[in-house]
N, C-alpha and C. Protein backbone atom coordinates (compact mmCIF):
# COMPACT_ATOMS: atom_id res chain seq x y z
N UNK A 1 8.27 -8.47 -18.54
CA UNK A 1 7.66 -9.24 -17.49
C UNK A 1 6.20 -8.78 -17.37
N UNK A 2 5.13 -9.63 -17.44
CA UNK A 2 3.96 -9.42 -16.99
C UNK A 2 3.26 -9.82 -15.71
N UNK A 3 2.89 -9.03 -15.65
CA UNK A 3 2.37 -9.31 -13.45
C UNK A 3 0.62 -9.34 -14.18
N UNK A 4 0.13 -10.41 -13.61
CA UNK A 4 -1.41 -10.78 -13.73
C UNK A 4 -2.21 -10.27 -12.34
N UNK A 5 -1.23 -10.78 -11.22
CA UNK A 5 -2.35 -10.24 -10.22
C UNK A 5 -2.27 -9.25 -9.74
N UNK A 6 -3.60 -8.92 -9.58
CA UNK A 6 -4.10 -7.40 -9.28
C UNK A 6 -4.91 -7.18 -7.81
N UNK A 7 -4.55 -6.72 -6.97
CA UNK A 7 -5.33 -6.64 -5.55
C UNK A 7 -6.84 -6.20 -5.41
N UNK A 8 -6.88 -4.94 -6.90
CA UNK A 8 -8.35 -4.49 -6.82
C UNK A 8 -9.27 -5.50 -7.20
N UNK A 9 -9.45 -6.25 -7.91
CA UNK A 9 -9.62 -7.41 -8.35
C UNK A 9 -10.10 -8.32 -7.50
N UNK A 10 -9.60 -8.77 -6.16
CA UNK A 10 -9.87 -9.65 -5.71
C UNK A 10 -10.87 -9.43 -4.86
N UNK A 11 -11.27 -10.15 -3.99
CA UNK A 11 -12.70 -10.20 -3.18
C UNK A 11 -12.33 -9.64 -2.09
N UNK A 12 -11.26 -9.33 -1.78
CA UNK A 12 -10.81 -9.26 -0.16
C UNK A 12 -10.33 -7.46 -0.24
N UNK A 13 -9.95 -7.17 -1.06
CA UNK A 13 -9.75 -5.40 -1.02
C UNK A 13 -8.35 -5.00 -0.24
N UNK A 14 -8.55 -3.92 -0.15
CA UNK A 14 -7.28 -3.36 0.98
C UNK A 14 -7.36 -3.03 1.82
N UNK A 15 -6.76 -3.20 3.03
CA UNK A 15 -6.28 -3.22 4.68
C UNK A 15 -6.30 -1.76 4.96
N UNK A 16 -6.30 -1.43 6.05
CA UNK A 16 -5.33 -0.75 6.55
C UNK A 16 -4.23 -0.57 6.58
N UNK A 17 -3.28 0.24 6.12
CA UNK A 17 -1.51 0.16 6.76
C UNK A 17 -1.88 -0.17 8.34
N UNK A 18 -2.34 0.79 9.32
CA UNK A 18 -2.54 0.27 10.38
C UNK A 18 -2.88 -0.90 11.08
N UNK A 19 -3.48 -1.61 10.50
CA UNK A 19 -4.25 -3.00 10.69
C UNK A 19 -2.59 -4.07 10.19
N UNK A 20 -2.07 -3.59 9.26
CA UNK A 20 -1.18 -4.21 8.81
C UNK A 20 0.12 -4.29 9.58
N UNK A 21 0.45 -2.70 9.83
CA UNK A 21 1.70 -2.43 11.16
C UNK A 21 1.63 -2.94 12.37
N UNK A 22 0.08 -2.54 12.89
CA UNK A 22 -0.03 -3.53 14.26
C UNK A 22 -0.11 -4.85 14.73
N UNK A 23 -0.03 -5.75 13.59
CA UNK A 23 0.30 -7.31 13.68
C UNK A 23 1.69 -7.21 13.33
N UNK A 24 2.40 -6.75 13.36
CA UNK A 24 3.82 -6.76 13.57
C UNK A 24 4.84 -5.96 14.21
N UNK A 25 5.10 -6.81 15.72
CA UNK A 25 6.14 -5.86 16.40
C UNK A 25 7.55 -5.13 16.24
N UNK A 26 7.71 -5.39 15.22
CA UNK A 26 8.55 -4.64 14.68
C UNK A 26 8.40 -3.41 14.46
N UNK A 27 6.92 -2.98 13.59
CA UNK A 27 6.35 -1.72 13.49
C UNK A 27 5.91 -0.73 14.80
N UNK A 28 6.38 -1.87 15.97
CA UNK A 28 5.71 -1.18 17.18
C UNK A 28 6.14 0.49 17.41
N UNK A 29 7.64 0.86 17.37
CA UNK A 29 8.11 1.83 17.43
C UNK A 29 7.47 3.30 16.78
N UNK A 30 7.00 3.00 15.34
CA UNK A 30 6.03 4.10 14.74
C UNK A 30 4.82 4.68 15.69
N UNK A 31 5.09 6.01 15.31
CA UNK A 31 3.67 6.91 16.17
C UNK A 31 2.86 6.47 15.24
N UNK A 32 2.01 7.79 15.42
CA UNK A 32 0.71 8.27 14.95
C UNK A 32 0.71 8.80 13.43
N UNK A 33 1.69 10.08 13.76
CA UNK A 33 2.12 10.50 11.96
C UNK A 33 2.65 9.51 11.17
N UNK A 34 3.44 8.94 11.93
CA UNK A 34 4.36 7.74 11.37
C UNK A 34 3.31 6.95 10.21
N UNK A 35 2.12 6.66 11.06
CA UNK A 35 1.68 5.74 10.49
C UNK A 35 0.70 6.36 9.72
N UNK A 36 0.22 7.71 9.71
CA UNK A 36 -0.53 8.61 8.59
C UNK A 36 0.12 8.89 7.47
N UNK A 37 1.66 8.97 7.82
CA UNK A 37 2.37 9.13 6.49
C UNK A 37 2.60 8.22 5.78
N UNK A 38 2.64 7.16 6.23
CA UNK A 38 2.68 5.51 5.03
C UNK A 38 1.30 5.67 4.57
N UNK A 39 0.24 5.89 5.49
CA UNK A 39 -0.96 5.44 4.41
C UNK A 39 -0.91 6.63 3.32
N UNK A 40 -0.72 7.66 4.02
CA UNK A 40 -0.77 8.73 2.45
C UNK A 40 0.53 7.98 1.26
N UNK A 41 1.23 7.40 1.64
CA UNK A 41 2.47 7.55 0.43
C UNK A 41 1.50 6.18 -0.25
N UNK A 42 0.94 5.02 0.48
CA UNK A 42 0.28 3.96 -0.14
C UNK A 42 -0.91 4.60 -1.12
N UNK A 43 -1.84 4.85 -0.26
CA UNK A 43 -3.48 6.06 -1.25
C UNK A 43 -2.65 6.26 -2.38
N UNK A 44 -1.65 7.04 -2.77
CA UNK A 44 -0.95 7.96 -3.51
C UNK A 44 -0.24 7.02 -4.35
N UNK A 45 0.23 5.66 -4.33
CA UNK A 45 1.06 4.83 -4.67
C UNK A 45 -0.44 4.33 -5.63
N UNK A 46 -1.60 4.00 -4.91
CA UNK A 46 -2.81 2.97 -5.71
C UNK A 46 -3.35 3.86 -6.61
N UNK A 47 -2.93 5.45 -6.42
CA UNK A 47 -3.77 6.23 -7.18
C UNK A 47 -3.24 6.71 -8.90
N UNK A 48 -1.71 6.06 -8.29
CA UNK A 48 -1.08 6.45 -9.52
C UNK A 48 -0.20 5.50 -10.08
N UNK A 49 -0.48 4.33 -10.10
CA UNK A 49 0.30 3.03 -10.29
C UNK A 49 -0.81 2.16 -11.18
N UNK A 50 -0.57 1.67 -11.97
CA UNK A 50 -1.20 0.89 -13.18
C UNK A 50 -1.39 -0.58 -12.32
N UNK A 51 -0.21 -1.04 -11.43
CA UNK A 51 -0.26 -1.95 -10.77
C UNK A 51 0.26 -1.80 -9.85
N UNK A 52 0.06 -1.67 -8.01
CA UNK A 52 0.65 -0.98 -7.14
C UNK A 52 1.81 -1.66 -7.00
N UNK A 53 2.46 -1.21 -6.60
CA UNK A 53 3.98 -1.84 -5.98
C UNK A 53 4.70 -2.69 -6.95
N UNK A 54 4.36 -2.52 -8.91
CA UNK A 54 5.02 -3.59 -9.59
C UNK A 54 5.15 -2.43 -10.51
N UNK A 55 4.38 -1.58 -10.73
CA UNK A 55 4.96 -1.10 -12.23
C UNK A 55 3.74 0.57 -12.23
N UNK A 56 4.41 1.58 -12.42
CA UNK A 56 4.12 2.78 -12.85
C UNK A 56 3.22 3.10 -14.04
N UNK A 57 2.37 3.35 -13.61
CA UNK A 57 1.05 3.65 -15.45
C UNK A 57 1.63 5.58 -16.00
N UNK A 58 2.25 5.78 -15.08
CA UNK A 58 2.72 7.44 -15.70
C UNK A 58 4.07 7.93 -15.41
N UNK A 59 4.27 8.63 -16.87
CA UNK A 59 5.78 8.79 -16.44
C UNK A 59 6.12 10.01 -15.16
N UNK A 60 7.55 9.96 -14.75
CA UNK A 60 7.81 11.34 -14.24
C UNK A 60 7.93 12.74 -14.65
């Protein structure tokens, strides 16, 4: 399977997790760490992912 689109790529860039959690009440329940620890696992996900959230550029 090949995935073409790429987020860095586009004109619009990346969000906040925060900006992203707080338009949805669902996420309301998360603190503060809560929501420092998703952005670190995301940073960490774009830093080491060939394509984020589709496919791994390095093995384990």
């Amino acid at each position: 399977m090949v995935y073409t689109y790429d987020a860095r790529k586009t004109g619009k860039g990346r969000i906040p997790v925060r900006a992203y959690l707080t338009r949805q009440g669902r996420f309301a329940h998360l603190r503060e760490d809560d929501i420092q620890f998703v952005q670190l696992m995301v940073d960490e996900m774009w830093e080491e992912w060939e394509v984020p959230g589709v496919a791994p550029s390095k093995a384990p």
